[in-house]
C-alpha atoms as a PDB file:
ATOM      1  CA  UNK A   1       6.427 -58.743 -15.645  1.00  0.00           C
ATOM      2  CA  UNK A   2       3.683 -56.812 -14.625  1.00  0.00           C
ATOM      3  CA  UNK A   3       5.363 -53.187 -15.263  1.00  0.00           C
ATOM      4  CA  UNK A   4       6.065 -54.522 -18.807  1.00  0.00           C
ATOM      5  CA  UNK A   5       2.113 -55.646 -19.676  1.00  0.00           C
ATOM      6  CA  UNK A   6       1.111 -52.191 -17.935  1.00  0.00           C
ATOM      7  CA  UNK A   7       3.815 -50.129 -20.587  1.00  0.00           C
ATOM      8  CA  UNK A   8       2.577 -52.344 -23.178  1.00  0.00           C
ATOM      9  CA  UNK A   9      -1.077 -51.504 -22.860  1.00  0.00           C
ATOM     10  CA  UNK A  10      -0.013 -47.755 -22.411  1.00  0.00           C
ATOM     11  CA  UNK A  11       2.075 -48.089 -25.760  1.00  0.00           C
ATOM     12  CA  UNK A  12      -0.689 -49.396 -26.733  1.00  0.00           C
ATOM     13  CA  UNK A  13      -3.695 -46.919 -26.012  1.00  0.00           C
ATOM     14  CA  UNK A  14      -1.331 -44.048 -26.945  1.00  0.00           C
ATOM     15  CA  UNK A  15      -0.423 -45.076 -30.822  1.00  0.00           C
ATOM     16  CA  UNK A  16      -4.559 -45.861 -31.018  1.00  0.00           C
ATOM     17  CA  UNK A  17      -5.325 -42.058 -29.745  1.00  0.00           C
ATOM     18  CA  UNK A  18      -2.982 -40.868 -31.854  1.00  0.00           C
ATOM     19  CA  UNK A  19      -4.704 -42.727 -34.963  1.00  0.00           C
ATOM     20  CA  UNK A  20      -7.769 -41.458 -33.547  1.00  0.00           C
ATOM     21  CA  UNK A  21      -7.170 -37.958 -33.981  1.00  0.00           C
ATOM     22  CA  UNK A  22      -5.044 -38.212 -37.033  1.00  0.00           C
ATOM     23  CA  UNK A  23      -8.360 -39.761 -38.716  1.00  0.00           C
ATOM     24  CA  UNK A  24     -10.269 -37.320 -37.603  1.00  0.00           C
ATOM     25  CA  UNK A  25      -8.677 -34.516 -38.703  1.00  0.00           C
ATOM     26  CA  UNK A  26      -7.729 -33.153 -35.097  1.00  0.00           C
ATOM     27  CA  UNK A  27      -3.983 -32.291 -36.370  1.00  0.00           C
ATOM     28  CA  UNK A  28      -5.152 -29.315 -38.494  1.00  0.00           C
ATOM     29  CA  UNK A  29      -7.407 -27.215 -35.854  1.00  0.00           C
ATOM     30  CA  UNK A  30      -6.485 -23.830 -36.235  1.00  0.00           C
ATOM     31  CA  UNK A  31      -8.010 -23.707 -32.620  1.00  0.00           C
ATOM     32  CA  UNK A  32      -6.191 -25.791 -31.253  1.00  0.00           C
ATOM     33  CA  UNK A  33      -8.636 -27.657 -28.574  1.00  0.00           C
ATOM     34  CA  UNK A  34      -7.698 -24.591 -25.742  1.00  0.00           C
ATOM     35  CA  UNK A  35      -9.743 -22.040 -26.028  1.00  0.00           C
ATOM     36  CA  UNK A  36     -12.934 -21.863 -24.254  1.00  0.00           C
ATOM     37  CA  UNK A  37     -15.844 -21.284 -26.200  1.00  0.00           C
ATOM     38  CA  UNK A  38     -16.586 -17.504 -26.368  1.00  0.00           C
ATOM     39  CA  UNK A  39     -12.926 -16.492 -25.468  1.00  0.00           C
ATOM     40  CA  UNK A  40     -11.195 -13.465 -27.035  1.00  0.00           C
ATOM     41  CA  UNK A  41      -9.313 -14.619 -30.027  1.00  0.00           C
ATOM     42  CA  UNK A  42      -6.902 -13.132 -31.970  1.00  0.00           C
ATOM     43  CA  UNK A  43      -6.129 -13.457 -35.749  1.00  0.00           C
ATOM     44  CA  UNK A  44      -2.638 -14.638 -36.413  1.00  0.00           C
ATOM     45  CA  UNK A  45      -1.655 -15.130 -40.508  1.00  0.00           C
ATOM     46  CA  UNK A  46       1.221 -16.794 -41.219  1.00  0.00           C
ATOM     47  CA  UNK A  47       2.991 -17.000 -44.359  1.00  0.00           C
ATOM     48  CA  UNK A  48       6.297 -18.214 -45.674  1.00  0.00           C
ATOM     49  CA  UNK A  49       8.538 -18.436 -48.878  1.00  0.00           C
ATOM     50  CA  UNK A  50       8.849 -20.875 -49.895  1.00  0.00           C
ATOM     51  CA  UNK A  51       5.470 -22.440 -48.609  1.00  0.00           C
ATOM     52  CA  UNK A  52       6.252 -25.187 -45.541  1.00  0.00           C
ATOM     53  CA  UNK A  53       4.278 -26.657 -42.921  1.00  0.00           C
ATOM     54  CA  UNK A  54       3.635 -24.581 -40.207  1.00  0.00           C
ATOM     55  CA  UNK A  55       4.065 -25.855 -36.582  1.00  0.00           C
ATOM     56  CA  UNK A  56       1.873 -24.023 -33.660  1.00  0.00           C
ATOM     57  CA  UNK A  57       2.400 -26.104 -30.061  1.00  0.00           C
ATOM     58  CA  UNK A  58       4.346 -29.158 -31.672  1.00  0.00           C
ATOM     59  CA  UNK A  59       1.246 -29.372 -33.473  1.00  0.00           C
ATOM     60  CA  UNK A  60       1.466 -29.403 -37.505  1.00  0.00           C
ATOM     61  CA  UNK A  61      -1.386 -26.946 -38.619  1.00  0.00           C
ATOM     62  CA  UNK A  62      -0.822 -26.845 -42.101  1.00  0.00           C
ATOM     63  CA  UNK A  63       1.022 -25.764 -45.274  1.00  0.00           C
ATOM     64  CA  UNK A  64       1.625 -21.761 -45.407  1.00  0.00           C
ATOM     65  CA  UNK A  65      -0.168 -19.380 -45.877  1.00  0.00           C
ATOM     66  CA  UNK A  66      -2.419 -20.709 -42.778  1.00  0.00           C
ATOM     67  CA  UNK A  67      -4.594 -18.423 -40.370  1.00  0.00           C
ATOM     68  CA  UNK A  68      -4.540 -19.484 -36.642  1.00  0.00           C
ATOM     69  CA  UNK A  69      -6.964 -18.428 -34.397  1.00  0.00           C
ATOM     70  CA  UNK A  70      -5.169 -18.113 -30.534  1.00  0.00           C
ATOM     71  CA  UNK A  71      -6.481 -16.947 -27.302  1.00  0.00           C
ATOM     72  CA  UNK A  72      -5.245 -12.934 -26.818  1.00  0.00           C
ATOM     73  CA  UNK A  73      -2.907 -12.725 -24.489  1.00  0.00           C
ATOM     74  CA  UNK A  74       0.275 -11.030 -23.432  1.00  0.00           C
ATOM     75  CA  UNK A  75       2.507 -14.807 -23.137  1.00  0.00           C
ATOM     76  CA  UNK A  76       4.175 -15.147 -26.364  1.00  0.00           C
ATOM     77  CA  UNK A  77       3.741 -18.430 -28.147  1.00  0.00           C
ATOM     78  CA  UNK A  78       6.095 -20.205 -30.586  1.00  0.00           C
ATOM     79  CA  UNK A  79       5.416 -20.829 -34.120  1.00  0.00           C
ATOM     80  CA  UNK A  80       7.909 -23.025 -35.926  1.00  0.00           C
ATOM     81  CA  UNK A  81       9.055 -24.430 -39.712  1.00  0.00           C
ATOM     82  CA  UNK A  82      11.091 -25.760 -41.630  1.00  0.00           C
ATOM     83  CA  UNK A  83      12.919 -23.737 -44.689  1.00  0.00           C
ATOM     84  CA  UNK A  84      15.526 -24.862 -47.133  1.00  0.00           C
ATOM     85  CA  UNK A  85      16.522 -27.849 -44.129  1.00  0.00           C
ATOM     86  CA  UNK A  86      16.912 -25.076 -41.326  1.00  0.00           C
ATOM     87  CA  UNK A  87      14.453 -25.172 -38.692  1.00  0.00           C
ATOM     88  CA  UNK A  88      12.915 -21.864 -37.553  1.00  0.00           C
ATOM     89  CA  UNK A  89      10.649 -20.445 -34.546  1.00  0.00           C
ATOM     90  CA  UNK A  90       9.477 -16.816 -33.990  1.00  0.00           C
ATOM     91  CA  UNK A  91       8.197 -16.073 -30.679  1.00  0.00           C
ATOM     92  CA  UNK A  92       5.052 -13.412 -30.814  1.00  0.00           C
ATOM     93  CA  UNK A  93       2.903 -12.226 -28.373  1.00  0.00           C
ATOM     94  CA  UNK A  94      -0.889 -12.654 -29.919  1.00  0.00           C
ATOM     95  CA  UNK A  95      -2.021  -9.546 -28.280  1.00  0.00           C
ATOM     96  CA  UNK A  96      -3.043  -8.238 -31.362  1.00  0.00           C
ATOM     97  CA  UNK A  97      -4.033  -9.215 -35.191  1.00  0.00           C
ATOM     98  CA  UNK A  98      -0.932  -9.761 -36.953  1.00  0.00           C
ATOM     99  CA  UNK A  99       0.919 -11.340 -40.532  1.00  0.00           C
ATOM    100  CA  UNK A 100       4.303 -13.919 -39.325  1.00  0.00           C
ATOM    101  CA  UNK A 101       6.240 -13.802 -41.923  1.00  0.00           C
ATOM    102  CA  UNK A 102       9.073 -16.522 -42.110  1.00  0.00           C
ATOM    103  CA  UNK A 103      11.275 -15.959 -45.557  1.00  0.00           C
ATOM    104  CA  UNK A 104      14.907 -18.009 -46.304  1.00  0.00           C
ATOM    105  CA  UNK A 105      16.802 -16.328 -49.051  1.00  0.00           C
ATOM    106  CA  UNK A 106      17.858 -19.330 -51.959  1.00  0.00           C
ATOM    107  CA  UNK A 107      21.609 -20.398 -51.290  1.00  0.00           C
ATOM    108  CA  UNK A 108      24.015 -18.260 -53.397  1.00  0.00           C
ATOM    109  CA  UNK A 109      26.016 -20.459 -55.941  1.00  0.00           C
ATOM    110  CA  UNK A 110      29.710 -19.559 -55.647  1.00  0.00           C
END
């Protein structure tokens, strides 16, 4: 009984943090809560066709075109969306500035 009150109260807390930060715009940081403040950041534009929401972490940071700003580094990181019903993820290395571009060509009719 006791395990089921304690993974109630968890359920709980977690749906209210997620309101939380959904209220407070926390979904749409193109920083993405990581960096430290001062840390070397690096530029990354990303752009679609057609436009779609653009997924950085899991994280939904907005409708293309969208500029993230990402710690530099040399581990690549995923960015994800969703064209024409197929999902798609590039994996790029944000060592420098640089343009994603993610582009479905329309469905030929037969």
């Amino acid at each position: 009984m006791r395990v089921v009150i304690a993974a109630s109260i968890v359920i709980v807390l977690a749906v209210v943090t997620a309101v939380v930060v959904v209220m407070s715009g926390g979904t749409k940081s193109t920083q993405h809560d990581g960096p430290p403040q001062g840390a070397d950041l690096v530029e990354i534009e990303v752009r679609s066709k057609p436009r779609a929401h653009v997924y950085y972490n899991l994280r939904d940071v907005g409708l293309s075109p969208v500029t993230l700003h990402v710690p530099r580094g040399t581990t690549p990181i995923d960015l994800a969306m969703s064209l024409n019903g197929k999902s798609l993820i590039k994996h790029i290395v944000p060592d420098h500035p640089q343009t994603v571009d993610f582009f479905v060509p329309p469905t030929q009719k037969r």
